[in-house]
PDB file of N, CA and C in Angstrom:
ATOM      1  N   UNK A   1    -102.177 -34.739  29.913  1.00  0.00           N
ATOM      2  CA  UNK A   1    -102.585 -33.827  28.879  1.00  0.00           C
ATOM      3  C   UNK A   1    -104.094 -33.967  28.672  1.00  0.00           C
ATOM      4  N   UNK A   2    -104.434 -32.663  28.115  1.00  0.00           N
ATOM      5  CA  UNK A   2    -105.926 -32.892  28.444  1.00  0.00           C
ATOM      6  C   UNK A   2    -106.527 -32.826  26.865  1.00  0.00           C
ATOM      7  N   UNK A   3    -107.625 -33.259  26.375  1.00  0.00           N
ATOM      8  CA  UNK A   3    -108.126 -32.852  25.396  1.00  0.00           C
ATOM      9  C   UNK A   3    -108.369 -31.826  24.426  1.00  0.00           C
ATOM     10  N   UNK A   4    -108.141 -31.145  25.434  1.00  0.00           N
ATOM     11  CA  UNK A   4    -108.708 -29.379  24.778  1.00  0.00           C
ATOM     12  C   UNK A   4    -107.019 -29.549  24.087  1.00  0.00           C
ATOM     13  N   UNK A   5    -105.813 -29.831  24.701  1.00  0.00           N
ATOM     14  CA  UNK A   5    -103.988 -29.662  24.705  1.00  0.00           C
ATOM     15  C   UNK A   5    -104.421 -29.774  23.489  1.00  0.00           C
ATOM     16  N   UNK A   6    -104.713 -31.217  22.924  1.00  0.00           N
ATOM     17  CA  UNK A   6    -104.532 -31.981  22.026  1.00  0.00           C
ATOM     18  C   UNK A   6    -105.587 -30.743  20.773  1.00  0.00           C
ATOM     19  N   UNK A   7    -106.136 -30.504  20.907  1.00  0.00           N
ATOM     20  CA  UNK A   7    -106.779 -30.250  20.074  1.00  0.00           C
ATOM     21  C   UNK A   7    -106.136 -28.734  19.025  1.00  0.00           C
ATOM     22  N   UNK A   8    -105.994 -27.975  20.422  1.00  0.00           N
ATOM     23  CA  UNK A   8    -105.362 -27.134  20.037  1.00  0.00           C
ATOM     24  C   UNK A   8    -103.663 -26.978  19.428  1.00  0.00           C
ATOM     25  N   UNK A   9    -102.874 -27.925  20.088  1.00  0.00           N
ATOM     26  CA  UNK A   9    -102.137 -29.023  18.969  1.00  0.00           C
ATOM     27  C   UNK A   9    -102.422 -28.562  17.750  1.00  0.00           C
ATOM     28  N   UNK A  10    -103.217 -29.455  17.504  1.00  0.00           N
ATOM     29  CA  UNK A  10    -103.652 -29.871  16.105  1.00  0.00           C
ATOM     30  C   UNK A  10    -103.935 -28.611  15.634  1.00  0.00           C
ATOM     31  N   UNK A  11    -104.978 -27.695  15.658  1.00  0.00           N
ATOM     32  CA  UNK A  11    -105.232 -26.324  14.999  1.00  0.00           C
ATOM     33  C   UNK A  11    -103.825 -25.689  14.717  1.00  0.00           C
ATOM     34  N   UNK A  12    -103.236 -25.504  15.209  1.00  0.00           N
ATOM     35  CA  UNK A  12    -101.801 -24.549  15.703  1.00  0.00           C
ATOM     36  C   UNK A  12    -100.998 -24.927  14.468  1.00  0.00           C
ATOM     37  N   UNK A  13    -100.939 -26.357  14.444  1.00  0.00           N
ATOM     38  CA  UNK A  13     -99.483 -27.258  14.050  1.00  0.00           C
ATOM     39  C   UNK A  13     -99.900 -26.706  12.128  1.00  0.00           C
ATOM     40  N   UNK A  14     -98.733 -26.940  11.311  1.00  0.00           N
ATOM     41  CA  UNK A  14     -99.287 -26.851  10.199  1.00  0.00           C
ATOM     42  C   UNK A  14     -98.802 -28.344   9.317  1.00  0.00           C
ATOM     43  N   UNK A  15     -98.734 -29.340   9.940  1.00  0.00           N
ATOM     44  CA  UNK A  15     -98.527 -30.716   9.651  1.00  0.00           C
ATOM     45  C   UNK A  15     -99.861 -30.921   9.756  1.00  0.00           C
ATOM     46  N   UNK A  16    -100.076 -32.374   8.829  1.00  0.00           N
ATOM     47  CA  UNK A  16    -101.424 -33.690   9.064  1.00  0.00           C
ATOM     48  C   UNK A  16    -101.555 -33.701  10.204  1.00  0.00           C
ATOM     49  N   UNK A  17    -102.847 -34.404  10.633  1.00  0.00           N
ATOM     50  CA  UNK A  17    -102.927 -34.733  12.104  1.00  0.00           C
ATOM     51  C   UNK A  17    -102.067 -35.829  12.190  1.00  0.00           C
ATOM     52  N   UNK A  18    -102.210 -36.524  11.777  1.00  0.00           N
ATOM     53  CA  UNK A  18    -101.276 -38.131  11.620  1.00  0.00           C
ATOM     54  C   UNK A  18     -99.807 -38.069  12.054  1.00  0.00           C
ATOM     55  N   UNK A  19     -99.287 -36.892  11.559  1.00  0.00           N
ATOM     56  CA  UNK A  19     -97.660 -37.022  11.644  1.00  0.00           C
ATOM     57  C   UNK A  19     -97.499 -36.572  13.515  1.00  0.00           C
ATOM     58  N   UNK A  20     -98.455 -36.003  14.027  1.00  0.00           N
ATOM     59  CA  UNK A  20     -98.145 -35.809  15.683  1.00  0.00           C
ATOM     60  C   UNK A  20     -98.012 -37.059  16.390  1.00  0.00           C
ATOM     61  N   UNK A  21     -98.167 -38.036  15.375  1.00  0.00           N
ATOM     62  CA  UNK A  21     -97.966 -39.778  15.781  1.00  0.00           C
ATOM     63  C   UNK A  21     -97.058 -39.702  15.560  1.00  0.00           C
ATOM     64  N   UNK A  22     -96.228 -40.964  16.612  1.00  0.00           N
ATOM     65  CA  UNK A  22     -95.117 -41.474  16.650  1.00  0.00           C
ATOM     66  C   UNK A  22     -95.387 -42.935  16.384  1.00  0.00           C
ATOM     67  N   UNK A  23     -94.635 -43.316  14.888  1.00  0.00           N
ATOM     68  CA  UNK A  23     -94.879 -44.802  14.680  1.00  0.00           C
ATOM     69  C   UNK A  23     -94.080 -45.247  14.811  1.00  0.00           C
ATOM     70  N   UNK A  24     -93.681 -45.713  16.228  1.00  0.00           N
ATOM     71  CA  UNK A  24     -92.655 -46.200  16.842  1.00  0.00           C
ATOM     72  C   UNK A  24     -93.084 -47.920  16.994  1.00  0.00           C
ATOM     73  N   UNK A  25     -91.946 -48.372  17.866  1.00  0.00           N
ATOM     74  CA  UNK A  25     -92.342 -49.710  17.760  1.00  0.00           C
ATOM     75  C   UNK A  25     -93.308 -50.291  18.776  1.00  0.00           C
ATOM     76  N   UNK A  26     -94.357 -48.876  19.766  1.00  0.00           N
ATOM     77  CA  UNK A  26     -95.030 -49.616  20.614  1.00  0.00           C
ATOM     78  C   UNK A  26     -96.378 -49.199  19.552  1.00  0.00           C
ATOM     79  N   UNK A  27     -96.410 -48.528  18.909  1.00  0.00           N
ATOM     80  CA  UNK A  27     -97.610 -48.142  17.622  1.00  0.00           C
ATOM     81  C   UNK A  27     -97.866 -49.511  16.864  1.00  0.00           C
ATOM     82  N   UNK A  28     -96.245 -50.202  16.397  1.00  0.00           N
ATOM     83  CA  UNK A  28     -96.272 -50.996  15.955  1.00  0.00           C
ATOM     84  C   UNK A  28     -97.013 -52.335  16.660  1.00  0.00           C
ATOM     85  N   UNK A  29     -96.890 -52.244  17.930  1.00  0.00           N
ATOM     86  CA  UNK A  29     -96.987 -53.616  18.503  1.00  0.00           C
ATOM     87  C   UNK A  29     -98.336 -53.412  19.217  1.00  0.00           C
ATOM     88  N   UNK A  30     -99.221 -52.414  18.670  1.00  0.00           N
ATOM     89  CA  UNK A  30    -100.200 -52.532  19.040  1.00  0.00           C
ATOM     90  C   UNK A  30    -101.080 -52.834  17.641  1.00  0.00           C
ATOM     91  N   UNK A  31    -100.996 -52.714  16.800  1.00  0.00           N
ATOM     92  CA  UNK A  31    -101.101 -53.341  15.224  1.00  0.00           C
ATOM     93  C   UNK A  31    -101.774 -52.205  15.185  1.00  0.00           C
ATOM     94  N   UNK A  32    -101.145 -50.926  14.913  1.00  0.00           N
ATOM     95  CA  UNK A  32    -102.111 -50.048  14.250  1.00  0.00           C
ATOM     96  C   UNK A  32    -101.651 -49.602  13.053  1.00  0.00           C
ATOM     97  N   UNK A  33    -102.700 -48.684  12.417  1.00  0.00           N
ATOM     98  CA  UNK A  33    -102.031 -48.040  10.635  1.00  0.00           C
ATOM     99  C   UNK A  33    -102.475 -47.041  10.466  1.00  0.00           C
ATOM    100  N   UNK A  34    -101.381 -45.950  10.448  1.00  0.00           N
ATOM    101  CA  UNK A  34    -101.286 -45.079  10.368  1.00  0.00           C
ATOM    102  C   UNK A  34    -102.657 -44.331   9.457  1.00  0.00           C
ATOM    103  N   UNK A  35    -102.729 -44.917   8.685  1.00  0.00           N
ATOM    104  CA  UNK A  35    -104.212 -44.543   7.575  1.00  0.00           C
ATOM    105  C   UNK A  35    -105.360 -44.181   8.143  1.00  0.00           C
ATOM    106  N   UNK A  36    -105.342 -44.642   9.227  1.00  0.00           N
ATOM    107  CA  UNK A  36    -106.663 -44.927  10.502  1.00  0.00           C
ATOM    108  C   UNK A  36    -106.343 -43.400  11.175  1.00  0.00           C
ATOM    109  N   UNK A  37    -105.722 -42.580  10.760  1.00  0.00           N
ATOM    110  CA  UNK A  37    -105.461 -41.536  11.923  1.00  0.00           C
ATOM    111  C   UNK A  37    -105.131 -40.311  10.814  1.00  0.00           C
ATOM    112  N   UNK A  38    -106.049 -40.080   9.650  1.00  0.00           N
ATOM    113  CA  UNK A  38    -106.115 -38.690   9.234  1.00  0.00           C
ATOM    114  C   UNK A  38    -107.157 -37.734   9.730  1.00  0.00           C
ATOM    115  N   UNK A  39    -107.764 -38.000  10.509  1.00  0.00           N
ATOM    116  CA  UNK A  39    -108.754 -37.020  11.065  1.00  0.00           C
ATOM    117  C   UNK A  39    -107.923 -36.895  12.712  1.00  0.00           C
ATOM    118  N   UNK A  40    -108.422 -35.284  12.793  1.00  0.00           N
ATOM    119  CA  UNK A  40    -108.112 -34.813  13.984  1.00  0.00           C
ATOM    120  C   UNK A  40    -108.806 -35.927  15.195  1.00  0.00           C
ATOM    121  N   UNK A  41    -110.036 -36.240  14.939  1.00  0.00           N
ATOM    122  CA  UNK A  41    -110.275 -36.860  16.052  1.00  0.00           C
ATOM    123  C   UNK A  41    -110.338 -37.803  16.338  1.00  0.00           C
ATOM    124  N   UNK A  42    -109.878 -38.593  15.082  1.00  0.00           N
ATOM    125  CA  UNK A  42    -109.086 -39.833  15.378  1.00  0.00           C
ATOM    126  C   UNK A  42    -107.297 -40.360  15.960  1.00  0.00           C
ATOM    127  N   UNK A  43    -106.889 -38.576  15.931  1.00  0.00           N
ATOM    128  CA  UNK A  43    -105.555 -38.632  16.363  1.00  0.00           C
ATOM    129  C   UNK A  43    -105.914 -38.624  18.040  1.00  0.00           C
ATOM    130  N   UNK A  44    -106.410 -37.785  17.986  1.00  0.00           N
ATOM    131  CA  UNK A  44    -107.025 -37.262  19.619  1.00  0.00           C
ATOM    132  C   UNK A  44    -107.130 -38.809  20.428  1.00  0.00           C
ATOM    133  N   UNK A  45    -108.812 -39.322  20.081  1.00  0.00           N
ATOM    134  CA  UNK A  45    -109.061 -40.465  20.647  1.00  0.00           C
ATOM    135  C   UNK A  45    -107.629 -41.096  20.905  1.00  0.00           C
ATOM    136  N   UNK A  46    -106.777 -41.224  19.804  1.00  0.00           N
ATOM    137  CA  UNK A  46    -105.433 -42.303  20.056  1.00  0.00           C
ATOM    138  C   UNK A  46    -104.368 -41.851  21.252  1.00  0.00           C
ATOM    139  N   UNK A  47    -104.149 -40.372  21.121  1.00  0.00           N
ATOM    140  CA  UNK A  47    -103.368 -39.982  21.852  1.00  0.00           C
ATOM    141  C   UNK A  47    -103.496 -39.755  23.277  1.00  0.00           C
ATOM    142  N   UNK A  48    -105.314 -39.446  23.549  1.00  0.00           N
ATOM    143  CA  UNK A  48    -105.376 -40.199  24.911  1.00  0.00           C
ATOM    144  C   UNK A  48    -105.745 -41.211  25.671  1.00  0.00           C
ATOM    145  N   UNK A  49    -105.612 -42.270  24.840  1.00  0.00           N
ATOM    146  CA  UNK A  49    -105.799 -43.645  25.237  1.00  0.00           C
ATOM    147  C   UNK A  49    -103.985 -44.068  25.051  1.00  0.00           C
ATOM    148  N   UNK A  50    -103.352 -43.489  24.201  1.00  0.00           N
ATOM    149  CA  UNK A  50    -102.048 -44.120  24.133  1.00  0.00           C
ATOM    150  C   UNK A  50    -101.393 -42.655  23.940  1.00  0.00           C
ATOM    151  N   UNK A  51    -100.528 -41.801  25.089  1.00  0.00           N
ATOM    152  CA  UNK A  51    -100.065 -40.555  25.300  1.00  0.00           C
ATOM    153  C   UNK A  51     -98.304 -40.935  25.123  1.00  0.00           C
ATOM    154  N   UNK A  52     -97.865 -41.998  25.300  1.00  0.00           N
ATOM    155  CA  UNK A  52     -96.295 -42.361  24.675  1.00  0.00           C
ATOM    156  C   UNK A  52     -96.471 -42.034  22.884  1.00  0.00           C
ATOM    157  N   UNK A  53     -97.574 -42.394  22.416  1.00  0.00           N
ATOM    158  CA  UNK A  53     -97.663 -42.021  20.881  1.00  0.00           C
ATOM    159  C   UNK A  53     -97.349 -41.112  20.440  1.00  0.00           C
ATOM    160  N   UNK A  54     -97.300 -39.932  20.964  1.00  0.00           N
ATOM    161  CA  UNK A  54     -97.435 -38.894  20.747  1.00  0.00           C
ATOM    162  C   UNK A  54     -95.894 -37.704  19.998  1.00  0.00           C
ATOM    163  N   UNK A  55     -95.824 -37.301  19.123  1.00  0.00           N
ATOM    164  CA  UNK A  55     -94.423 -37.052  18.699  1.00  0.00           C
ATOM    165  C   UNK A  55     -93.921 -35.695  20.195  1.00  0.00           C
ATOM    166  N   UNK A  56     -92.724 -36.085  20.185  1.00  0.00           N
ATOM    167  CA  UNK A  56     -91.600 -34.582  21.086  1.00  0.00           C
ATOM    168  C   UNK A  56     -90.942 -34.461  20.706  1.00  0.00           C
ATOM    169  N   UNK A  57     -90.443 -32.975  20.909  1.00  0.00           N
ATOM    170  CA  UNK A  57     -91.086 -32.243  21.499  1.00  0.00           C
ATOM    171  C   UNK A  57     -92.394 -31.198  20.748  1.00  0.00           C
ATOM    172  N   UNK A  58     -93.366 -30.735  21.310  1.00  0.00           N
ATOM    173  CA  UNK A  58     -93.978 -29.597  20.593  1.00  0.00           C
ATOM    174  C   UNK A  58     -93.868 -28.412  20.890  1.00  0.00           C
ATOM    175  N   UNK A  59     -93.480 -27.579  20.141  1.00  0.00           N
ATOM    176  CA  UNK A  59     -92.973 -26.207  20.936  1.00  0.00           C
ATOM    177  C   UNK A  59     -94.196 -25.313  20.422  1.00  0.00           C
ATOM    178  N   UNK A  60     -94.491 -24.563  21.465  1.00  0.00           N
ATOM    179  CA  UNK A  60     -95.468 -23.519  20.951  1.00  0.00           C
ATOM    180  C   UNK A  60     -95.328 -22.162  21.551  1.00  0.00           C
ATOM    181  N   UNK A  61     -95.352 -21.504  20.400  1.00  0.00           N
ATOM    182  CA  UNK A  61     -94.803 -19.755  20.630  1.00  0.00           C
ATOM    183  C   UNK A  61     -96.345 -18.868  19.760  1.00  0.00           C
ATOM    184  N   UNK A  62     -97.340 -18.180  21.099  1.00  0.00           N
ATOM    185  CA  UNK A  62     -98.310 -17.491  20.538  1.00  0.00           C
ATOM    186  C   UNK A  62     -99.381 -18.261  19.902  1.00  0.00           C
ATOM    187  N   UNK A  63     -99.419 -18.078  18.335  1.00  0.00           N
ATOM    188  CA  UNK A  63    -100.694 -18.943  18.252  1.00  0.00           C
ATOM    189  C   UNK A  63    -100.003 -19.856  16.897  1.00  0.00           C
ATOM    190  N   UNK A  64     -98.796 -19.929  16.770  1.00  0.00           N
ATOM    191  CA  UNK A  64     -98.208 -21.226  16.352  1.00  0.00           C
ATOM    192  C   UNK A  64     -97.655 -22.289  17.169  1.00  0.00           C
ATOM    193  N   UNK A  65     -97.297 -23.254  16.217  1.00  0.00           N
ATOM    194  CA  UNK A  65     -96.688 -24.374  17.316  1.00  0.00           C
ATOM    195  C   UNK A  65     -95.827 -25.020  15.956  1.00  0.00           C
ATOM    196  N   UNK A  66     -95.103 -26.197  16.291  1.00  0.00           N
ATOM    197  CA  UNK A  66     -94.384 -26.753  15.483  1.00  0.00           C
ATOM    198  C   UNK A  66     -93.784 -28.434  15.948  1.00  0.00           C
ATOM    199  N   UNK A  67     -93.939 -29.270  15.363  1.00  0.00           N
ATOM    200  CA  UNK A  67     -93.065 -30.413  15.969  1.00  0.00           C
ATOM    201  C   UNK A  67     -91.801 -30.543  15.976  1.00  0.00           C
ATOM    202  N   UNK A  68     -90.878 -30.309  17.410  1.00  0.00           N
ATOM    203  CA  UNK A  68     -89.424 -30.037  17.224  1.00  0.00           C
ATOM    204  C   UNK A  68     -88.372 -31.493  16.629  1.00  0.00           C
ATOM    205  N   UNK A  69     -89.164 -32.226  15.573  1.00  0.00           N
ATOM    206  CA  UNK A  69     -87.837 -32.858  15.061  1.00  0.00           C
ATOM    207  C   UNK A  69     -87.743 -32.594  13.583  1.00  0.00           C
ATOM    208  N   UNK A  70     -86.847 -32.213  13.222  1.00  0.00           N
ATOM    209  CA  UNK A  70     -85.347 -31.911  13.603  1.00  0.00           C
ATOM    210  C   UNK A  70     -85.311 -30.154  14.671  1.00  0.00           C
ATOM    211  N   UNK A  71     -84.916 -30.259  15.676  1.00  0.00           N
ATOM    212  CA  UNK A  71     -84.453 -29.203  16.588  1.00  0.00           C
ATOM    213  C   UNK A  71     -84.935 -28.357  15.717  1.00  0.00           C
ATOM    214  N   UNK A  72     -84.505 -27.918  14.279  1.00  0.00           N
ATOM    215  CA  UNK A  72     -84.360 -26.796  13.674  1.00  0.00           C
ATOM    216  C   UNK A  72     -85.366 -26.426  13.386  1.00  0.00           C
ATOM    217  N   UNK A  73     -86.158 -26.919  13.805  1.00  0.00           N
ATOM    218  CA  UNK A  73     -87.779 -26.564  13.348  1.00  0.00           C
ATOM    219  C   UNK A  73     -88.255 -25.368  14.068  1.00  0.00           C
ATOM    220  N   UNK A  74     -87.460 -25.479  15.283  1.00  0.00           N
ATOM    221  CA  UNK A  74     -88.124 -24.494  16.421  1.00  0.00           C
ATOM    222  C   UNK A  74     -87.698 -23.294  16.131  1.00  0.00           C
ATOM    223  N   UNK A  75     -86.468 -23.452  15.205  1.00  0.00           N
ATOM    224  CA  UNK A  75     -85.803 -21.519  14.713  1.00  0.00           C
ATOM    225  C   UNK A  75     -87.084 -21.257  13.692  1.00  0.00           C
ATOM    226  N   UNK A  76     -87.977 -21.729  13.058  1.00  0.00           N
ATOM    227  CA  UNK A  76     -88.974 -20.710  12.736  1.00  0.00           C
ATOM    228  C   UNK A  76     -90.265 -20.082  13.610  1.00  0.00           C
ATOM    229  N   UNK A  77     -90.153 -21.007  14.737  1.00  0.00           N
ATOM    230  CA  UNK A  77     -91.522 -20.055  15.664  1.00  0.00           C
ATOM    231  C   UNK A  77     -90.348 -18.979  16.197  1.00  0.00           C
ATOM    232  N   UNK A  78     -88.926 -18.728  15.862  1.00  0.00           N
ATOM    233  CA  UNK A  78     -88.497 -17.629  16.986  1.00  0.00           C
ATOM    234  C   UNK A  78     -88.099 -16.141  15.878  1.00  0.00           C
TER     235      UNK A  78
END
């Protein structure tokens, strides 16, 4: 994924930048905090240095997008 992905991600999505994180347990075991990642380009930097971080699925229809958990998320881009 390339930078520009990520960015446009972020514009699209209508969540924080933060929540396209996954604070899973390799987030965890890298000692990070979530607090550290309200700016877009501090999500960015993270997500391509660490691209498992990253929440799935993202569905994008036109010039929205949405993070598909729960599934049901995706019945409003349709």
């Amino acid at each position: 994924m390339e930078r520009s992905d990520l960015e446009r991600f972020l514009e699209m999505l209508p969540n924080e930048p933060a929540e396209l994180i996954r604070e899973d347990n390799h987030f965890k075991q890298l000692g990070l905090d979530i607090g550290d990642y309200q700016d877009p380009d501090a999500v960015i930097d993270l997500l391509m240095e660490h691209p498992k971080l990253m929440q799935r699925p993202v569905v994008v229809r036109g010039d929205r997008a949405v993070i598909a958990r729960p599934s049901e998320l995706v019945e409003e881009l349709l």
